[in-house]
Structures are given as C-alpha cells and as structure tokens.
Protein backbone atom coordinates (compact mmCIF):
# COMPACT_ATOMS: atom_id res chain seq x y z
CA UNK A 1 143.69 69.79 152.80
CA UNK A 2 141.46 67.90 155.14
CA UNK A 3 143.08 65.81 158.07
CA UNK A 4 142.74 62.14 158.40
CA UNK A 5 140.51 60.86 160.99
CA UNK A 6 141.77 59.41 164.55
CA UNK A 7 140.23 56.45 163.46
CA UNK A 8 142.65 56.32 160.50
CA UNK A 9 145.86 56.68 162.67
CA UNK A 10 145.23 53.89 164.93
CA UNK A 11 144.35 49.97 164.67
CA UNK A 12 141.91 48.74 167.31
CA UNK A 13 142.72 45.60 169.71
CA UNK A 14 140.41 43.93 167.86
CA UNK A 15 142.47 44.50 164.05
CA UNK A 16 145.75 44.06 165.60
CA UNK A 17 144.51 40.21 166.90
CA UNK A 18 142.82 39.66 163.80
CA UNK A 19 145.99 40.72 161.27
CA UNK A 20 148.05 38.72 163.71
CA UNK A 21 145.95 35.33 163.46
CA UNK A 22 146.52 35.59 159.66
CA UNK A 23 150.37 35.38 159.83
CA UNK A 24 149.74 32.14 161.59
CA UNK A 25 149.04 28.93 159.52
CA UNK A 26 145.94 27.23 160.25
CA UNK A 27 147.30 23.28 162.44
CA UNK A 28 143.85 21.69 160.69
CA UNK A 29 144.61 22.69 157.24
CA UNK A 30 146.91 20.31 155.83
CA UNK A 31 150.56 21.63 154.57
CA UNK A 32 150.33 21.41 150.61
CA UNK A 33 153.28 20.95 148.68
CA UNK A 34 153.83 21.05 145.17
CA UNK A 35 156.59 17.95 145.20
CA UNK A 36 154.24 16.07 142.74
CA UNK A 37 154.17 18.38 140.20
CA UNK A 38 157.34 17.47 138.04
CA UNK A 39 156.48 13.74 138.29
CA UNK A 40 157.03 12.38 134.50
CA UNK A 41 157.95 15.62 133.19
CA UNK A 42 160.52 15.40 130.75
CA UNK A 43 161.77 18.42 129.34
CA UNK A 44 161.88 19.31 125.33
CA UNK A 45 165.42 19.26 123.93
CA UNK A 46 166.49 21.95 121.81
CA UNK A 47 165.18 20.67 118.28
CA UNK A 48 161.62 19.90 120.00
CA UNK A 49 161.45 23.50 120.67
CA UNK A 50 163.08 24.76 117.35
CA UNK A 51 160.83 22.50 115.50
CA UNK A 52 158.21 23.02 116.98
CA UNK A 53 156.98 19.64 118.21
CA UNK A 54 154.29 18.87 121.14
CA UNK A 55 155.32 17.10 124.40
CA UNK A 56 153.13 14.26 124.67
C-alpha cells in the first residue's frame, strides 16, 4: 500500500482563502428568489387528475 503524499494531507493558504470566498455570496449578484413561480397556478382537483385532463 503506497502512502499519500504531504501534499494530499494539507490545504495550502492559498485553497483555504479560495474554499472560504465560496461560502460567501457574491454583494453584486442580485438575491434570486423563486416567489414568482406559483403566480396563477391553480392546482388540478382530484377528477382532473383521475381523468386525465390538461391544466391550461
């Protein structure tokens, strides 16, 4: 069995900072939410379903 490298143990000043800049949201990108998404949606009652009819 071979051992792993020292480079393999370790992460470099240079990972840790980058790793740790992706946990953080970017301030210029806006925030997207998905509130808009269920605008006009109306759901199919039972018989819709059963009988098999599109939504519109």
């Amino acid at each position: 069995m071979t051992k792993p490298r020292d480079s393999a143990r370790s992460i470099s000043l240079v990972e840790e900072e980058f790793f740790q800049n992706g946990n953080r949201p970017d301030p210029t990108e806006p925030i997207e939410t998905f509130s808009d998404l269920d605008e006009g949606y109306q759901r199919q009652s039972l018989w819709q379903r059963l009988l098999g009819k599109k939504q519109r």
